[in-house]
PDB file of N, CA and C in Angstrom:
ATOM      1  N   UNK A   1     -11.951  -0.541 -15.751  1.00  0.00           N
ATOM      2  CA  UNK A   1     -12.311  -1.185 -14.489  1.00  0.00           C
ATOM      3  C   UNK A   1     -12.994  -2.506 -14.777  1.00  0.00           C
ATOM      4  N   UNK A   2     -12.919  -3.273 -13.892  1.00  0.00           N
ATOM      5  CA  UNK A   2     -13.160  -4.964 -14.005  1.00  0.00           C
ATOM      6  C   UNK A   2     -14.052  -5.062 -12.980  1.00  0.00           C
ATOM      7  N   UNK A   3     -15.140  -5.732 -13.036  1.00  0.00           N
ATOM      8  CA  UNK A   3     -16.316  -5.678 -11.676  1.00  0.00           C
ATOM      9  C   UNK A   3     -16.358  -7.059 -11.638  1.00  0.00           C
ATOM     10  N   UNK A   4     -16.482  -7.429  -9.896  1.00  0.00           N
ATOM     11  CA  UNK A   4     -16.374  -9.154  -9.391  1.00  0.00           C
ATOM     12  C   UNK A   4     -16.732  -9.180  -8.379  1.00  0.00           C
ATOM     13  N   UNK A   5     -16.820 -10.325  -7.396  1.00  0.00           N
ATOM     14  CA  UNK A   5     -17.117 -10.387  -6.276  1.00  0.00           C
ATOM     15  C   UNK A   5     -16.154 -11.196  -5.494  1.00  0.00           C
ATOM     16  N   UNK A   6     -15.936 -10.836  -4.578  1.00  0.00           N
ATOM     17  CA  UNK A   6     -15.166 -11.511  -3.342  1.00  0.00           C
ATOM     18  C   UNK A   6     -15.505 -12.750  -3.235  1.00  0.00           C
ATOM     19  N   UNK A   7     -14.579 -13.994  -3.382  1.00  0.00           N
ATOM     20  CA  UNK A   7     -14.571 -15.151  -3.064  1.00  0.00           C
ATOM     21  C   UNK A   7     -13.743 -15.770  -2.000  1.00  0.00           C
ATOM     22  N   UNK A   8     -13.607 -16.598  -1.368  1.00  0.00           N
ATOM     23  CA  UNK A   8     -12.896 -17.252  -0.379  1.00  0.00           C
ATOM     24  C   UNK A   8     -11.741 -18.993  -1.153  1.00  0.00           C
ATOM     25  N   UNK A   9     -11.126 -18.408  -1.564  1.00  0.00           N
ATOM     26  CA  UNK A   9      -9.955 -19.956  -1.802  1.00  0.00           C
ATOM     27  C   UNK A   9      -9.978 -20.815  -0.690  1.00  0.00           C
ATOM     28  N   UNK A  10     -10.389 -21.800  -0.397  1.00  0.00           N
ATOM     29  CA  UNK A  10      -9.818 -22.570   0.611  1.00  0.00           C
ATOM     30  C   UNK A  10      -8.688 -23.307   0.350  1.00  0.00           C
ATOM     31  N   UNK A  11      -7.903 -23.936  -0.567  1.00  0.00           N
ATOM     32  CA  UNK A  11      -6.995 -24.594  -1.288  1.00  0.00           C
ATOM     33  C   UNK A  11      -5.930 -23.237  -0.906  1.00  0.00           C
ATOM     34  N   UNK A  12      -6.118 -22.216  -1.532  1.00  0.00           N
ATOM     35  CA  UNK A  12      -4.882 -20.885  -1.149  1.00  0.00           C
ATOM     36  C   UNK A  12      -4.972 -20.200   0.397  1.00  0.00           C
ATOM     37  N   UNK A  13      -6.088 -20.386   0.497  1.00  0.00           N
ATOM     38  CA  UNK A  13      -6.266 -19.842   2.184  1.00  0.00           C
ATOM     39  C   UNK A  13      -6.122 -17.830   2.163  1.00  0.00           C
ATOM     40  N   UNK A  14      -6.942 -17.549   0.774  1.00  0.00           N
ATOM     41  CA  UNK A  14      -7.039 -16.079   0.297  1.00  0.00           C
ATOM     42  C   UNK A  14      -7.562 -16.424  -0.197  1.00  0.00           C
ATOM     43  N   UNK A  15      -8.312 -14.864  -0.477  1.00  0.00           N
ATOM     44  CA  UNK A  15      -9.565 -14.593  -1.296  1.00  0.00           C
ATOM     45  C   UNK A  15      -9.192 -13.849  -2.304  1.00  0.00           C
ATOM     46  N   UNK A  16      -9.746 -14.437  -3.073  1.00  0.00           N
ATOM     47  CA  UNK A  16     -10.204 -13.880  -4.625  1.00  0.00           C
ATOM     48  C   UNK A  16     -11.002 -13.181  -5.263  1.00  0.00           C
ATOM     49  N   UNK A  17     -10.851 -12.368  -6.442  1.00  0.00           N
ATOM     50  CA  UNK A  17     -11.750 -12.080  -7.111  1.00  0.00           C
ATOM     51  C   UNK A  17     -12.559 -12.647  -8.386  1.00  0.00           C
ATOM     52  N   UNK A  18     -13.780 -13.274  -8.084  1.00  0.00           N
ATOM     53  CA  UNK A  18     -14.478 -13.773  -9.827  1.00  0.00           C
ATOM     54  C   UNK A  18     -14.879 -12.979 -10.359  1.00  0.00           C
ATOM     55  N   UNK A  19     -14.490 -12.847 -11.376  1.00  0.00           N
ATOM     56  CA  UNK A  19     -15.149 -11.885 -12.418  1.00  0.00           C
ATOM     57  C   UNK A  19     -16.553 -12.553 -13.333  1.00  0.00           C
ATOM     58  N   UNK A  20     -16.277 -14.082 -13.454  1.00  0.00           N
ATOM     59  CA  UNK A  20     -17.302 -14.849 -14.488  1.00  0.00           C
ATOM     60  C   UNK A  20     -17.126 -16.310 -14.004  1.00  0.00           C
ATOM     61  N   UNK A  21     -17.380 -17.364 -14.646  1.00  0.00           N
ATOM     62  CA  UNK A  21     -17.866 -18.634 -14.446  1.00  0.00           C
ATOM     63  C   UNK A  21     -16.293 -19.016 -14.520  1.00  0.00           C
ATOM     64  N   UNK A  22     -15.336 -18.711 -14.795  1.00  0.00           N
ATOM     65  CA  UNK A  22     -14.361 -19.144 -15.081  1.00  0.00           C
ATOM     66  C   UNK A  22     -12.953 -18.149 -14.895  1.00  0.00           C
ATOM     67  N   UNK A  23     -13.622 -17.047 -14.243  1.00  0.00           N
ATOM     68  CA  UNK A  23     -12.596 -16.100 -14.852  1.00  0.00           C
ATOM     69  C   UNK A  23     -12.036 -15.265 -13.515  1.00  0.00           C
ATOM     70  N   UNK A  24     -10.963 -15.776 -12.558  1.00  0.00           N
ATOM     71  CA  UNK A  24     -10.836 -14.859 -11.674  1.00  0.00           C
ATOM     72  C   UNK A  24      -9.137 -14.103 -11.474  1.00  0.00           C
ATOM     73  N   UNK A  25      -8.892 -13.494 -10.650  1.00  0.00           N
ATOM     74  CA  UNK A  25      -7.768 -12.434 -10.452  1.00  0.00           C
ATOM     75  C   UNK A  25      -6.606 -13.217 -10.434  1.00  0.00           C
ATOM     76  N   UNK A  26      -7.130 -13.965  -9.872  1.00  0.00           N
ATOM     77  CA  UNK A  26      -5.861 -15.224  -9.046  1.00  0.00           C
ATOM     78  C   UNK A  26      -4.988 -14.971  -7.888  1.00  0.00           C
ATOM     79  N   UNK A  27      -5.652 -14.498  -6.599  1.00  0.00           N
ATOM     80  CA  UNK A  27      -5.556 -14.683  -5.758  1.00  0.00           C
ATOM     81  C   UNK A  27      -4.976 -13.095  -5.552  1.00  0.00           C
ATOM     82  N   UNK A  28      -5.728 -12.548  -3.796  1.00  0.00           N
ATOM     83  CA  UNK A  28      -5.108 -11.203  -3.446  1.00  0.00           C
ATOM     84  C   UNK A  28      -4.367 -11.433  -2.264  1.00  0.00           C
ATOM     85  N   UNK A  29      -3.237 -10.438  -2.340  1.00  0.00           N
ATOM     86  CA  UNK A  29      -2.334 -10.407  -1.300  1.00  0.00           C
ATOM     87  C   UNK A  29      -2.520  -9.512  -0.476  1.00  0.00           C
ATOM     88  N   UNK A  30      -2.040  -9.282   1.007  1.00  0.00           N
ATOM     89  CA  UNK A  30      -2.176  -8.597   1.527  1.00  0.00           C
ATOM     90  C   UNK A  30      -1.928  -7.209   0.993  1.00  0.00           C
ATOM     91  N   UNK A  31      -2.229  -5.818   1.353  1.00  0.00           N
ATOM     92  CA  UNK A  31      -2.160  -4.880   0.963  1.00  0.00           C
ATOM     93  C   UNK A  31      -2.345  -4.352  -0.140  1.00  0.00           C
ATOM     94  N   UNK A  32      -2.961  -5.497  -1.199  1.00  0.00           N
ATOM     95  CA  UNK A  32      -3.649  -5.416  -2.551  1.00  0.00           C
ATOM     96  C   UNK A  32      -5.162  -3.817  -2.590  1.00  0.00           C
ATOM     97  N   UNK A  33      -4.949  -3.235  -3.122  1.00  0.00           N
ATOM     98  CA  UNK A  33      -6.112  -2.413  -2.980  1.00  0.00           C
ATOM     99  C   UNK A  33      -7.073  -2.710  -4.344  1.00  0.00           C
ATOM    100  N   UNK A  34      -8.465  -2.421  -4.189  1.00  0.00           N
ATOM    101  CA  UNK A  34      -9.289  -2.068  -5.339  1.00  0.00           C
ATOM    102  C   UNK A  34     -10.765  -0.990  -4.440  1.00  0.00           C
ATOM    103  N   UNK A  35     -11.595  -1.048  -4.893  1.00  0.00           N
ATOM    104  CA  UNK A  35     -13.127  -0.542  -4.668  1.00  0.00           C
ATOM    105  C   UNK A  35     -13.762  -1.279  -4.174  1.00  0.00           C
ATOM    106  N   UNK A  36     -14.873  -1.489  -2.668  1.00  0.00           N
ATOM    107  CA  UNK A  36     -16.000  -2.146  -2.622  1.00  0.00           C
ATOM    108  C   UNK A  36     -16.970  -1.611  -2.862  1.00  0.00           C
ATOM    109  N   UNK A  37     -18.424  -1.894  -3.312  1.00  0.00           N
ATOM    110  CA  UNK A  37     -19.446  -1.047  -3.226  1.00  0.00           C
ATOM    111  C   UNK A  37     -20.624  -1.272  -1.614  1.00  0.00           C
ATOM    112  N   UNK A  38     -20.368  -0.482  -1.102  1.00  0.00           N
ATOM    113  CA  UNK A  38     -21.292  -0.192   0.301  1.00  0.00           C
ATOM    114  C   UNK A  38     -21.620   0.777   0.282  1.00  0.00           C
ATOM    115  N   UNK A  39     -22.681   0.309   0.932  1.00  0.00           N
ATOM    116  CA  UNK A  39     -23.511   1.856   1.578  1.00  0.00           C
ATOM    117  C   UNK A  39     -23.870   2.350   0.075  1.00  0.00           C
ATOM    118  N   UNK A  40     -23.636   1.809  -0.877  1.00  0.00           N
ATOM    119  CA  UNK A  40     -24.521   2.648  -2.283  1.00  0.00           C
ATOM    120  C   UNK A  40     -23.498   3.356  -3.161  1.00  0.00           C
ATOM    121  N   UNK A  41     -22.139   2.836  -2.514  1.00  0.00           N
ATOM    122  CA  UNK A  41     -21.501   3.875  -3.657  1.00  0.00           C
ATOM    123  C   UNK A  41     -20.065   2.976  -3.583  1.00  0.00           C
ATOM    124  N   UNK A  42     -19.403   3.549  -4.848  1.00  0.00           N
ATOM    125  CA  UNK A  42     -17.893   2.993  -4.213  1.00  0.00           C
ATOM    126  C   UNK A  42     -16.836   3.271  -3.497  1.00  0.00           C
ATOM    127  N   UNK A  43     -15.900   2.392  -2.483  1.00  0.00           N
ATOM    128  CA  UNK A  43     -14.905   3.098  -1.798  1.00  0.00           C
ATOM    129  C   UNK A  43     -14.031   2.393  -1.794  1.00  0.00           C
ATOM    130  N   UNK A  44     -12.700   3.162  -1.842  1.00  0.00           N
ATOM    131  CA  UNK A  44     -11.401   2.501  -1.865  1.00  0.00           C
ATOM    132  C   UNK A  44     -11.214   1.939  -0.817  1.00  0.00           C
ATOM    133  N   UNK A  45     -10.898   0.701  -0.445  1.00  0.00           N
ATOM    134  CA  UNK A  45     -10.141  -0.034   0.325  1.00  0.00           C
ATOM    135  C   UNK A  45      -9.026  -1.295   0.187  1.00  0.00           C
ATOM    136  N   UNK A  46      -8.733  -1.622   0.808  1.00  0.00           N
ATOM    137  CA  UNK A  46      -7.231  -3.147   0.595  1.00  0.00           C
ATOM    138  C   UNK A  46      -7.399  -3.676   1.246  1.00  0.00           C
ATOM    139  N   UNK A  47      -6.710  -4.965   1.123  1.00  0.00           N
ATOM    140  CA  UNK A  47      -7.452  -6.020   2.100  1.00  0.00           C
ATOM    141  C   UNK A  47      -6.048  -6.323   2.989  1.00  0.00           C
ATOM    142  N   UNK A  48      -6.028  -6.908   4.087  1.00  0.00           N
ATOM    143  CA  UNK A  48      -4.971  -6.843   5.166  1.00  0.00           C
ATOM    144  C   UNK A  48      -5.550  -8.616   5.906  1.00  0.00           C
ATOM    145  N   UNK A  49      -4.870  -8.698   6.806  1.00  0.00           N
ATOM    146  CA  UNK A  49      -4.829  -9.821   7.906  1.00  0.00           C
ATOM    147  C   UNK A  49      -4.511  -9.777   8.868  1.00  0.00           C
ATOM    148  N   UNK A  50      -5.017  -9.604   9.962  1.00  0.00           N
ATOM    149  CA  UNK A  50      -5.342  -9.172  11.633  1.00  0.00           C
ATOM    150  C   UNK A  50      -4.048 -10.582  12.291  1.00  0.00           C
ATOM    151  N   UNK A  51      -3.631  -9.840  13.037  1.00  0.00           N
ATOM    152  CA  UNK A  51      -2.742 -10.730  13.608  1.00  0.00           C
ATOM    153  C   UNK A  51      -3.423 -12.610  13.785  1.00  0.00           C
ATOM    154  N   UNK A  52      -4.761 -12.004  14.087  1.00  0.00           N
ATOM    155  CA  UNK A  52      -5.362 -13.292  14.661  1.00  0.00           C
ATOM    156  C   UNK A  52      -5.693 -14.203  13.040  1.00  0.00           C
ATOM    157  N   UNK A  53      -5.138 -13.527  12.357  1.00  0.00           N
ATOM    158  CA  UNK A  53      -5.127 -14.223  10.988  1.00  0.00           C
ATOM    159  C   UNK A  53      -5.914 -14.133  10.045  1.00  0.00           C
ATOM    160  N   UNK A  54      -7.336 -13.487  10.381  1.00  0.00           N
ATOM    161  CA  UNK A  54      -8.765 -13.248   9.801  1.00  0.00           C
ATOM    162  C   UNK A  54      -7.941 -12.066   9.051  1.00  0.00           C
ATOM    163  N   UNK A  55      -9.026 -12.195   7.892  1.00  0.00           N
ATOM    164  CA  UNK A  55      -8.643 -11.244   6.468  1.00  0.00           C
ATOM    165  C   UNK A  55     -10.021 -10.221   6.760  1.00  0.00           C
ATOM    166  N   UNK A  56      -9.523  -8.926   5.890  1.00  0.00           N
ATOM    167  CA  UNK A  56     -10.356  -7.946   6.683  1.00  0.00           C
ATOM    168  C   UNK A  56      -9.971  -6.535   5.524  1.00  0.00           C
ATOM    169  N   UNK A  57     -11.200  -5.892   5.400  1.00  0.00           N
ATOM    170  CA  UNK A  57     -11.160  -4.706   4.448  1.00  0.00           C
ATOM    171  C   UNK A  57     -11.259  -3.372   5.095  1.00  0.00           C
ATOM    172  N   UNK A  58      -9.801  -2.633   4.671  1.00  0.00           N
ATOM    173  CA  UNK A  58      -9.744  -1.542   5.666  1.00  0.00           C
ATOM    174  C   UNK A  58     -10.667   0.049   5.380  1.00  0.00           C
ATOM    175  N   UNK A  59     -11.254  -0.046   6.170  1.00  0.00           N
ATOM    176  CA  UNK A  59     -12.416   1.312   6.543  1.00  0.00           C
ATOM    177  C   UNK A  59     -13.493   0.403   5.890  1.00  0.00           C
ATOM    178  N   UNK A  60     -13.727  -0.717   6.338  1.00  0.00           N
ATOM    179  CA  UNK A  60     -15.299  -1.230   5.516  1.00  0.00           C
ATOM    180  C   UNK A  60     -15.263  -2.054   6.585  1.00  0.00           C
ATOM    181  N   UNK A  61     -16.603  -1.461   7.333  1.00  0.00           N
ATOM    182  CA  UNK A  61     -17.400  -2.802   8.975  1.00  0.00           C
ATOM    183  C   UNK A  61     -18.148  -3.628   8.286  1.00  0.00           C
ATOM    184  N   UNK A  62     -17.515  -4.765   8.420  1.00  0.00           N
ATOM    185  CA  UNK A  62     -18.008  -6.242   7.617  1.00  0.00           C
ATOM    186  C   UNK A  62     -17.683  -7.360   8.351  1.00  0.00           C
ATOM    187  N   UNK A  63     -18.262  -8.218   8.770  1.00  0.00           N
ATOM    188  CA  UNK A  63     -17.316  -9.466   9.204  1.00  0.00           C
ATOM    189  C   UNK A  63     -17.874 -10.528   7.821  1.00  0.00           C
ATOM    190  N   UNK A  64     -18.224  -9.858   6.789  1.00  0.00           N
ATOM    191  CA  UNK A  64     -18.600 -11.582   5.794  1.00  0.00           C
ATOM    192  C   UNK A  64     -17.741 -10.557   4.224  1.00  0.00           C
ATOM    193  N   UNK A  65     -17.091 -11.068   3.995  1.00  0.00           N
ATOM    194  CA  UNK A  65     -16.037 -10.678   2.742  1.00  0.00           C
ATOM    195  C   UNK A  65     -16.737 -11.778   1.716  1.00  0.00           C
ATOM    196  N   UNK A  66     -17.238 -12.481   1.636  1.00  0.00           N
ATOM    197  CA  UNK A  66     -17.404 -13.440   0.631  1.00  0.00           C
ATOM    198  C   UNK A  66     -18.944 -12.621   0.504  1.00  0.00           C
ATOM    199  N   UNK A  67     -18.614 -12.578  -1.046  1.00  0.00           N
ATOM    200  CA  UNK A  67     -19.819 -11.784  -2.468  1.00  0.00           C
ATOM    201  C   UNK A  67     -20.061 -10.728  -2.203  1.00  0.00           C
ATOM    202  N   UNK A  68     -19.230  -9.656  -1.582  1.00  0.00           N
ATOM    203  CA  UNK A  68     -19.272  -8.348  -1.596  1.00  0.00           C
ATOM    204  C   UNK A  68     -18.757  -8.226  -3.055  1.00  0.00           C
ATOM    205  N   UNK A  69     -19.469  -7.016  -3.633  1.00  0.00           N
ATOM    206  CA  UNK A  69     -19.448  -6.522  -4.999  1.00  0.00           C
ATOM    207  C   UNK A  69     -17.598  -5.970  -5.306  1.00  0.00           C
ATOM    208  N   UNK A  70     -16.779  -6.105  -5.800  1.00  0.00           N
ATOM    209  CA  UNK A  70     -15.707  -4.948  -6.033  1.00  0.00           C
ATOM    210  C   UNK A  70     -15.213  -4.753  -7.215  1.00  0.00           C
ATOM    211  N   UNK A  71     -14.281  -3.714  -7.608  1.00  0.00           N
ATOM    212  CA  UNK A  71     -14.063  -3.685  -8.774  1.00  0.00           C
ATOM    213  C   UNK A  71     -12.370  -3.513  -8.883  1.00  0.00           C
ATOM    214  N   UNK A  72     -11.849  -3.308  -9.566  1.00  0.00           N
ATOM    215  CA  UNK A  72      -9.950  -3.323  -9.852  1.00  0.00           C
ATOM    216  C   UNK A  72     -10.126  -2.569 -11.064  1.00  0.00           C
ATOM    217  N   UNK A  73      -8.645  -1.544 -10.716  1.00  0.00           N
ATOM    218  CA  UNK A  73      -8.534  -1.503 -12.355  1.00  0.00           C
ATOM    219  C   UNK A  73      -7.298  -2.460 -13.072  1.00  0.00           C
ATOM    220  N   UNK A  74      -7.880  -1.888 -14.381  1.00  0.00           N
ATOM    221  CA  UNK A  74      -7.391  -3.027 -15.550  1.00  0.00           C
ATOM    222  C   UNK A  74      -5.855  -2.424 -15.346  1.00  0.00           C
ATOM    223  N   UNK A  75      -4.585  -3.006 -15.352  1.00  0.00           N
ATOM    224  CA  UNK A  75      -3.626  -3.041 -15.702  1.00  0.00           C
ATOM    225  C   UNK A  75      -3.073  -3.763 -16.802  1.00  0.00           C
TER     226      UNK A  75
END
């Protein structure tokens, strides 16, 4: 497992994961899944896009996605 935080691309218009000063996923697509950590523990979710276009993590009440903790596994 790889631990990062949610970033916002404005140039791609998706969010990313950084892992380090230099080091990120390179960009998530819709229906991409990994782990957030809320509420104290981790939970599976994927990230999607609401008709109205806003990006959004499913079963996680959030409206701010940028530097939430998550993790992926390594493939």
């Amino acid at each position: 497992m790889k631990q990062g935080a949610l970033i916002y691309d404005k140039e791609s218009g998706r969010y990313d994961i950084r892992f380090g000063l230099d080091d990120y996923k390179g960009g998530l697509h819709c229906g991409e899944c990994f782990d957030v950590f809320a509420g104290g523990k981790w939970k599976p979710t994927r990230i999607e896009m609401s008709t109205g276009q806003e990006w959004y993590l499913v079963g996680i009440k959030t409206d701010v996605l940028d530097g939430l903790r998550v993790r992926v596994h390594n493939r």
